[in-house]
Protein backbone atom coordinates (compact mmCIF):
# COMPACT_ATOMS: atom_id res chain seq x y z
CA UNK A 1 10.74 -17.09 10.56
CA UNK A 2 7.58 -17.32 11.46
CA UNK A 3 5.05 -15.21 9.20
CA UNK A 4 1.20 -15.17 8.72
CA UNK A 5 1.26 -15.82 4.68
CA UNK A 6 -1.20 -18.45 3.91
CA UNK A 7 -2.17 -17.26 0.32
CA UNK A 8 -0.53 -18.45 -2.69
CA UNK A 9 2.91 -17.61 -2.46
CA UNK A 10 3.31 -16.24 -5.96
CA UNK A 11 0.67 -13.72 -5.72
CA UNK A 12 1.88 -12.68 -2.11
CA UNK A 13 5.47 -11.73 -3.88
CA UNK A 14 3.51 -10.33 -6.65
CA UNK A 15 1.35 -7.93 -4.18
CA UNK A 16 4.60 -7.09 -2.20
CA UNK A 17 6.39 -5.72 -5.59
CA UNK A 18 3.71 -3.83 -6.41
CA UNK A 19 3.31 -2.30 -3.36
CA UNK A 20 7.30 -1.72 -3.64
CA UNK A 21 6.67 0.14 -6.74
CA UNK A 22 3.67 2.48 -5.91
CA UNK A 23 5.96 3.60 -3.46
CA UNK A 24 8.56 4.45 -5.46
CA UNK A 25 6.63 5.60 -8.01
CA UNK A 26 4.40 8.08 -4.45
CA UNK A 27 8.30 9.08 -3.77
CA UNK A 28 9.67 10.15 -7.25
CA UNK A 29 6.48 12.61 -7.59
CA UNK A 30 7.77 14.13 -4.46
CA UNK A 31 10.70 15.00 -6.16
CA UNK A 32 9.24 18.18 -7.71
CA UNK A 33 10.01 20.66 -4.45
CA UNK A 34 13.35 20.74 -5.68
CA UNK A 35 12.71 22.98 -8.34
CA UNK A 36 11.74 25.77 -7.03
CA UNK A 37 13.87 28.87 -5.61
CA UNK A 38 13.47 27.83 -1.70
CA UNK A 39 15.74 28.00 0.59
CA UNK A 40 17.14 24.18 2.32
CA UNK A 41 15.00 24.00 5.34
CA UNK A 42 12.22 24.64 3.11
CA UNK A 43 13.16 22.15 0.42
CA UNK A 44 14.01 19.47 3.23
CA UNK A 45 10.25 20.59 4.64
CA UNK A 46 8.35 20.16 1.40
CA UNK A 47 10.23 16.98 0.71
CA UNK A 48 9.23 15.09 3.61
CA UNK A 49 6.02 16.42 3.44
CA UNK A 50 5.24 14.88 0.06
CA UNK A 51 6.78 11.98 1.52
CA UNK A 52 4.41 10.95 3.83
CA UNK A 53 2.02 8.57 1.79
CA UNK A 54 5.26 7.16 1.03
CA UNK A 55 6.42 6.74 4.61
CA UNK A 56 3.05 5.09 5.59
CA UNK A 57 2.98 2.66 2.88
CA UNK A 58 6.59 1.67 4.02
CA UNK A 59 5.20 1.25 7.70
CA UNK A 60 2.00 -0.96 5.81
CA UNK A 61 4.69 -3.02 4.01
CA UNK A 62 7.04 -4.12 6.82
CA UNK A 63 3.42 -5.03 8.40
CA UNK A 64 1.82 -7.13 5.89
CA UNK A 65 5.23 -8.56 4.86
CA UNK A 66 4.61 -10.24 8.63
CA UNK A 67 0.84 -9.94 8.26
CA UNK A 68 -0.97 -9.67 5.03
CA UNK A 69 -4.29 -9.46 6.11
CA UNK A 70 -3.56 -6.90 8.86
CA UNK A 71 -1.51 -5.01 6.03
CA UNK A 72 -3.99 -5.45 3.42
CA UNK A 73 -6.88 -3.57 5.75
CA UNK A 74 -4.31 -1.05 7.02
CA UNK A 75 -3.61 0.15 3.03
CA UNK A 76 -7.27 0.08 2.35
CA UNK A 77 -8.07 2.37 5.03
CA UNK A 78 -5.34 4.57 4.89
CA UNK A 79 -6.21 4.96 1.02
CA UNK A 80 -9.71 5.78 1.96
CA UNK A 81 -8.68 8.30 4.32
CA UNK A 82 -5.99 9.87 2.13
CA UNK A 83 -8.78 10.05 -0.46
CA UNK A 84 -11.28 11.80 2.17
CA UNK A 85 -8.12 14.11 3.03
CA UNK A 86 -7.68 15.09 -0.73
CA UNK A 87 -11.18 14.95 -2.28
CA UNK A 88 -12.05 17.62 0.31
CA UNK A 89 -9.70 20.17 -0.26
CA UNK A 90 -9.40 19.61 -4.20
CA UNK A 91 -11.12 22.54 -6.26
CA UNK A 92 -11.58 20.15 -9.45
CA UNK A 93 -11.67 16.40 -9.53
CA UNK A 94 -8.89 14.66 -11.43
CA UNK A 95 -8.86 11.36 -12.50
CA UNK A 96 -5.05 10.56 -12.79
CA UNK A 97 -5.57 11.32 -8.55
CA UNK A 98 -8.28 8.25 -8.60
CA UNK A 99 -6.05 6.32 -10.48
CA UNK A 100 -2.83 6.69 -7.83
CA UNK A 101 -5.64 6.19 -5.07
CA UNK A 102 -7.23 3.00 -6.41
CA UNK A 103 -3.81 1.18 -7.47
CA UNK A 104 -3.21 0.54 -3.82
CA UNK A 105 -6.71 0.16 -2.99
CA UNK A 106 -6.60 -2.78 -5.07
CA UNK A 107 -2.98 -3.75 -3.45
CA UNK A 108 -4.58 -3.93 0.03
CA UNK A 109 -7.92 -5.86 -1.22
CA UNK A 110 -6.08 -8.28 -2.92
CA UNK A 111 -3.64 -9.09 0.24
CA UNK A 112 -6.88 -9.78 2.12
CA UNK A 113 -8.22 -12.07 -0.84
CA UNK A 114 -5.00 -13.82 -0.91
CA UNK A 115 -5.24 -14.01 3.07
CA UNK A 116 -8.74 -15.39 3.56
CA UNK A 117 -9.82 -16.44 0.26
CA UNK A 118 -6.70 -18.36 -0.80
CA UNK A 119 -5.43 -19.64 1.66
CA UNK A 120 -7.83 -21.86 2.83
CA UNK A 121 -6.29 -24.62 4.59
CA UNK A 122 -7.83 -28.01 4.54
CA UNK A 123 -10.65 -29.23 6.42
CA UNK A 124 -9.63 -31.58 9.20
CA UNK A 125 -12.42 -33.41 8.17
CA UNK A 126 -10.94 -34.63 4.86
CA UNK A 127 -9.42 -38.17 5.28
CA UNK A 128 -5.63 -38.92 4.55
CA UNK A 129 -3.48 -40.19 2.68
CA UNK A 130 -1.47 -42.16 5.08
C-alpha cells in the first residue's frame, strides 16, 4: 500500500482519530431534526442536510488517509469556507461555533506540519553508515 505519510507515524494516527471524532461528534448534533413534529421526507431532508460538514470531512479523511498534506489543506479550506458560509448569515456571534470551527482547523494544519515539517527525510548529502 503505497501512501504519502512521511510525518511521524504516531501523530499521523493521532490526527486521523481526531478527525474521526469531530465527525462524529459534527453527526450526533445533527441528530436534533428528529424531534420535531415533521413529517419523514422532511426529517430524512433536515438530516442529511445537517450532515453535510460531516459528509465532507469523511470525503477529507479517505483523502489525507492517502494524502495528508493534500487532506490537511482541503480541511483548512473547507473550514474557512464553512466559517465564511456561517459567520455571514449568523445574527449574533457565538463562541462554542468558533470552537467546532477551529478544532478542525487545527486538524488540517497539523496534517500539513506533520507532512512537511516532520517528515523531513534525510539529506543525500549526509554520509553513511555502511
Amino acid at each position: 500500500m503505497n501512501t504519502a505519510t512521511k510525518g511521524n507515524i504516531y501523530l499521523t494516527w493521532t490526527l486521523r482519530i481526531l478527525l474521526m471524532i469531530m465527525i462524529v461528534l459534527f453527526a450526533l448534533f445533527s441528530m436534533d431534526v428528529f424531534e420535531g413534529e415533521q413529517g419523514f421526507w422532511d426529517t430524512t431532508v433536515a438530516f442529511l442536510m445537517h450532515n453535510i460538514p460531516s459528509f465532507v470531512m469523511i470525503i477529507i479523511l479517505i483523502i489525507a488517509w492517502k494524502r495528508e498534506d493534500i487532506g490537511g489543506v482541503l480541511l483548512i479550506l473547507s473550514v474557512i469556507g464553512f466559517a465564511i458560509f456561517l459567520f455571514t448569515r449568523m445574527s449574533n456571534f457565538m463562541y462554542g461555533t468558533l470552537i467546532m470551527l477551529g478544532i478542525p482547523f487545527l486538524i488540517g494544519a497539523m496534517f500539513v506540519v506533520n507532512y512537511y515539517l516532520l517528515g523531513k527525510a534525510p539529506d543525500d548529502n549526509t554520509p553513511s553508515d555502511s
